[in-house]
C-alpha atoms as a PDB file:
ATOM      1  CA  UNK A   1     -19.505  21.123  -4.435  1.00  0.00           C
ATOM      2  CA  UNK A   2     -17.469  20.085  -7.429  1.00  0.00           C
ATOM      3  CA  UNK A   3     -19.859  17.385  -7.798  1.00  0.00           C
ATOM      4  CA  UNK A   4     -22.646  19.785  -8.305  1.00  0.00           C
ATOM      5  CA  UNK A   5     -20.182  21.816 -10.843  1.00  0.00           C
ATOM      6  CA  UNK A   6     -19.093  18.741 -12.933  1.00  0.00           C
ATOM      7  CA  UNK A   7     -23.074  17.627 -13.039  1.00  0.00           C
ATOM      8  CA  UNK A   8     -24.529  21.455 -14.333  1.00  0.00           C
ATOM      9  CA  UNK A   9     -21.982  21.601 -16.856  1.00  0.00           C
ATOM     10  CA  UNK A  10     -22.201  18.054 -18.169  1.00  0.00           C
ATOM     11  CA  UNK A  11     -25.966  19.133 -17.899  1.00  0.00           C
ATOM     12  CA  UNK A  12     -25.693  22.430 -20.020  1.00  0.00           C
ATOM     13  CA  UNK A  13     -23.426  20.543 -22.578  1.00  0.00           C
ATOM     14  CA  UNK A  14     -26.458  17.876 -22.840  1.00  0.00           C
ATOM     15  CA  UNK A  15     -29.014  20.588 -23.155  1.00  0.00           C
ATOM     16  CA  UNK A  16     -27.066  22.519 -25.900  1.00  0.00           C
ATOM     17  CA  UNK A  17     -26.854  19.544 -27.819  1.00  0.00           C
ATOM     18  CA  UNK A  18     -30.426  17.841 -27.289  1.00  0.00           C
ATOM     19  CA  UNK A  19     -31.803  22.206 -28.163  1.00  0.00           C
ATOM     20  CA  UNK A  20     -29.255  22.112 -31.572  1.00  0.00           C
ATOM     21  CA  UNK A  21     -30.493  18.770 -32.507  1.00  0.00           C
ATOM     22  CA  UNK A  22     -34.194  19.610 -31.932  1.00  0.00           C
ATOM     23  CA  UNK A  23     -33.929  22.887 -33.859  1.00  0.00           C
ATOM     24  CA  UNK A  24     -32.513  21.640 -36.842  1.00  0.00           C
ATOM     25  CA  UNK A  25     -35.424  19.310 -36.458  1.00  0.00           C
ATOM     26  CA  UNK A  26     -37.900  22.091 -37.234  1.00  0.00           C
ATOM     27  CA  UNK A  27     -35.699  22.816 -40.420  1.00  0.00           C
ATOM     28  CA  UNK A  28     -36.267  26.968 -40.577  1.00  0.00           C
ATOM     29  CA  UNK A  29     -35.899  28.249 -43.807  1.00  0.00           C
ATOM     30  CA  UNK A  30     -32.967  30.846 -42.356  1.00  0.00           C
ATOM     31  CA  UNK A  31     -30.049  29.847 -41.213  1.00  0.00           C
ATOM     32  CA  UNK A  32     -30.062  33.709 -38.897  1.00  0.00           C
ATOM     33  CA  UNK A  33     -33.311  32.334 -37.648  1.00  0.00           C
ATOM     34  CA  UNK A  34     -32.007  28.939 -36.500  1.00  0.00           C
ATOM     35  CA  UNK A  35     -29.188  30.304 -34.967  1.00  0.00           C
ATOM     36  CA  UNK A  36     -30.540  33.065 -33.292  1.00  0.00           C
ATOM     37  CA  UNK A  37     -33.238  30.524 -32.214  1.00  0.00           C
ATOM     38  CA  UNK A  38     -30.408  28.097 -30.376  1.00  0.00           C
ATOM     39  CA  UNK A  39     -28.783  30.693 -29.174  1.00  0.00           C
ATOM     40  CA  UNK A  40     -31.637  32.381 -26.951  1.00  0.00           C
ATOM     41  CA  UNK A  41     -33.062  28.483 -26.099  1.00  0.00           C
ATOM     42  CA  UNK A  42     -29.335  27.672 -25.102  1.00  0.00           C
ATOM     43  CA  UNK A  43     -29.126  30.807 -22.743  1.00  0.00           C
ATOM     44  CA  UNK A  44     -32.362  30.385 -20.636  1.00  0.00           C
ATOM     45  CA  UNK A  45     -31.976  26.859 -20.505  1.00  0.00           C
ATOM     46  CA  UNK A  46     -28.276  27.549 -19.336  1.00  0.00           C
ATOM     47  CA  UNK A  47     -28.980  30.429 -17.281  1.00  0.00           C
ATOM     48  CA  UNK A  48     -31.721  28.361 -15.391  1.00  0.00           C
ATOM     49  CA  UNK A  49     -29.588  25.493 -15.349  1.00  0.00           C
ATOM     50  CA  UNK A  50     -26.703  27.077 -13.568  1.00  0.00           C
ATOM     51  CA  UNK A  51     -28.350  30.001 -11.222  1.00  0.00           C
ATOM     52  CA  UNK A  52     -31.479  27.742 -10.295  1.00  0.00           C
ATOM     53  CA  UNK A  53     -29.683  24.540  -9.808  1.00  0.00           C
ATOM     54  CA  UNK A  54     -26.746  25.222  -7.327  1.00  0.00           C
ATOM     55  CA  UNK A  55     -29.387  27.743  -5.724  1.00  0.00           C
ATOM     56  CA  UNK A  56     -31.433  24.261  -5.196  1.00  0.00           C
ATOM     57  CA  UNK A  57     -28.963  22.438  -4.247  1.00  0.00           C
ATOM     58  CA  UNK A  58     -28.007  24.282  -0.871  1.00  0.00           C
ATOM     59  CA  UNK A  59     -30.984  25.512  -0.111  1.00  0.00           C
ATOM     60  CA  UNK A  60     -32.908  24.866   2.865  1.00  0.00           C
ATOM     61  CA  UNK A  61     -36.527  24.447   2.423  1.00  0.00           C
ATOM     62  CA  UNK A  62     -38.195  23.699   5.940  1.00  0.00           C
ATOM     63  CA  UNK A  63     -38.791  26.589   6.790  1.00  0.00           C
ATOM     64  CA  UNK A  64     -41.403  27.373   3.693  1.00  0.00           C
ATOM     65  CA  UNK A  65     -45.108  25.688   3.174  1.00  0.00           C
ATOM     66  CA  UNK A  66     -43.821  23.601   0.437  1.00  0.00           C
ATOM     67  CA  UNK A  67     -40.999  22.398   2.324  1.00  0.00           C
ATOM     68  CA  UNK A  68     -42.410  19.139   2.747  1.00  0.00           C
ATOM     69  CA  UNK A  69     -42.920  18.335  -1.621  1.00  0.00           C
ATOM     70  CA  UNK A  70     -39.000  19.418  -1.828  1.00  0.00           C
ATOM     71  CA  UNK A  71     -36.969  16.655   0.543  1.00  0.00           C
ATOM     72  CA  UNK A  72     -33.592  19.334   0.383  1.00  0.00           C
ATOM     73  CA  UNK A  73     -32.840  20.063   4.288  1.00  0.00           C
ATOM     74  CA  UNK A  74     -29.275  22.274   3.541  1.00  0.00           C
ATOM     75  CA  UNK A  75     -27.891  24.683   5.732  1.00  0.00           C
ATOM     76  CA  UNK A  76     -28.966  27.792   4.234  1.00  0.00           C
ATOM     77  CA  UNK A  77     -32.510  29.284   4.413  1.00  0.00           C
ATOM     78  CA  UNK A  78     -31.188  32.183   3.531  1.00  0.00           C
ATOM     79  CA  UNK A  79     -28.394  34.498   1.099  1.00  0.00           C
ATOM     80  CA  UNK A  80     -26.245  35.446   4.284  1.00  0.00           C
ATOM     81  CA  UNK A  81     -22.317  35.934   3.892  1.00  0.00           C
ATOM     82  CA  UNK A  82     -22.026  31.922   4.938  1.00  0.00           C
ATOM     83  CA  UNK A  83     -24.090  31.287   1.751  1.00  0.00           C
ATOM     84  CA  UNK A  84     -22.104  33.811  -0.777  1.00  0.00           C
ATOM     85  CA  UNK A  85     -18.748  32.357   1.243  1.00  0.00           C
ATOM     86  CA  UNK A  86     -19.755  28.630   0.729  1.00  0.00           C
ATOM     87  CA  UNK A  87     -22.040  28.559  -3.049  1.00  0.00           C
ATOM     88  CA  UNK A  88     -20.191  31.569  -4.354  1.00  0.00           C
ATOM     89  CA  UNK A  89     -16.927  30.144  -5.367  1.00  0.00           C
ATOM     90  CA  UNK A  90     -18.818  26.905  -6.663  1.00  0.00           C
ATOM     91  CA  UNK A  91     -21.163  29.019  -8.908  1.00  0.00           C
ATOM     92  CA  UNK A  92     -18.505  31.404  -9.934  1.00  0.00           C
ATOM     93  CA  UNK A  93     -16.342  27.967 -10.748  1.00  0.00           C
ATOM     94  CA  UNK A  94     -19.358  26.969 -12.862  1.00  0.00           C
ATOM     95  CA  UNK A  95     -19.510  30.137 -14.733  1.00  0.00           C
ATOM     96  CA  UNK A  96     -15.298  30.091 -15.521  1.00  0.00           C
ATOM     97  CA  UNK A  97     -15.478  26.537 -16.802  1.00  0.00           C
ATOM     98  CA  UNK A  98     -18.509  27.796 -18.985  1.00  0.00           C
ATOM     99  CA  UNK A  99     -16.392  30.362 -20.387  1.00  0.00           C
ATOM    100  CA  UNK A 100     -13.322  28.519 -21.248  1.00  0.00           C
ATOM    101  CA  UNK A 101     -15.282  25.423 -22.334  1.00  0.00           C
ATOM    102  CA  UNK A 102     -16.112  26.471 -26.296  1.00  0.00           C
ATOM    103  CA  UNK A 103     -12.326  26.543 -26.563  1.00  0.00           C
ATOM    104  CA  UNK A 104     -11.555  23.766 -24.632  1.00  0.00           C
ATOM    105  CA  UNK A 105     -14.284  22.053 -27.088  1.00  0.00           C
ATOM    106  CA  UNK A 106     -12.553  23.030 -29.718  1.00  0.00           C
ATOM    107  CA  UNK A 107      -9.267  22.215 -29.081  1.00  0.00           C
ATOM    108  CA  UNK A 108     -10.462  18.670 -28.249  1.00  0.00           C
ATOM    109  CA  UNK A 109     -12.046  18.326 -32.017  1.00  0.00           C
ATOM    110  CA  UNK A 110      -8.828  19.868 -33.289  1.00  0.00           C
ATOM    111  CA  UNK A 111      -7.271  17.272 -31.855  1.00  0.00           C
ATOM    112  CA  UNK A 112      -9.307  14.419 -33.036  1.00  0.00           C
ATOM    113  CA  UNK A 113      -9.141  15.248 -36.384  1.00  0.00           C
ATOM    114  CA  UNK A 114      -5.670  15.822 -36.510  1.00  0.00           C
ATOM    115  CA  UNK A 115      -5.299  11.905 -34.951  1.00  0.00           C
ATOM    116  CA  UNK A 116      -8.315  10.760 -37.488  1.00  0.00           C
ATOM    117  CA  UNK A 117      -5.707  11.817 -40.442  1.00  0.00           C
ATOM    118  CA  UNK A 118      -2.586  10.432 -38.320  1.00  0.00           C
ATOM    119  CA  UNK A 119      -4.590   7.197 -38.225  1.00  0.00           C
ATOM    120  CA  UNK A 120      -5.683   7.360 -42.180  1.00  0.00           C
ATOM    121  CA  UNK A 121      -2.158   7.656 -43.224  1.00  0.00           C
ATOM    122  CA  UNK A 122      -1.198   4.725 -41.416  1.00  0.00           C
ATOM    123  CA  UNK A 123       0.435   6.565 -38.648  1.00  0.00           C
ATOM    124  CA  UNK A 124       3.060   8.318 -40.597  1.00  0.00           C
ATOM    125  CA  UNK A 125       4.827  11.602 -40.442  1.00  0.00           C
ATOM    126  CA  UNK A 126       4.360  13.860 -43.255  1.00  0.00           C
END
């Protein structure tokens, strides 16, 4: 399952970027409207993302008419206690490292420019 959790969030982090580079594509004369623009694209397309996918993923679909365009044969045709006991700490995994991952973003850039000016002083103190 931590497969599935490293894969939606390297997924979201994809999608915010591809949605912020499209939308300053556009060029809107606003900067409120661009951001408020990114910001509602980058929650449905996160949202979808992270409830539809892991829902996907363990899902069993033989049981359904469609079941034979969707290959996915997991053990759970249905959101019993074995599902929420199995998916639940996986999605609610997903949804911490969401959380903490603008920070953890943030320290990394932090940190790289702190090393860029390190490395343009010629890696001396002071």
């Amino acid at each position: 399952m931590l497969v599935v959790v490293v894969l939606v969030m390297g997924i979201n982090m994809f999608i915010r970027s591809l949605t912020i580079y499209l939308i300053d594509m556009i060029g809107y004369e606003r900067d409120s409207a661009r951001v408020s623009t990114i910001m509602a694209t980058v929650f449905i397309s996160s949202f979808i993302n992270t409830g539809i996918l892991i829902l996907l993923t363990n899902a069993n679909f033989s049981y359904y008419s469609f079941g034979k365009l969707i290959p996915i044969r997991n053990q759970y045709s249905d959101l019993d206690q074995n599902w929420y006991l199995f998916v639940g700490p996986s999605l609610v995994q997903t949804m911490f490292i969401s959380a903490c991952m603008p920070y953890i973003e943030f320290l990394i850039a932090y940190t790289q420019k702190k090393v860029f000016r390190w490395m343009d002083r010629g890696f001396k103190c002071g």
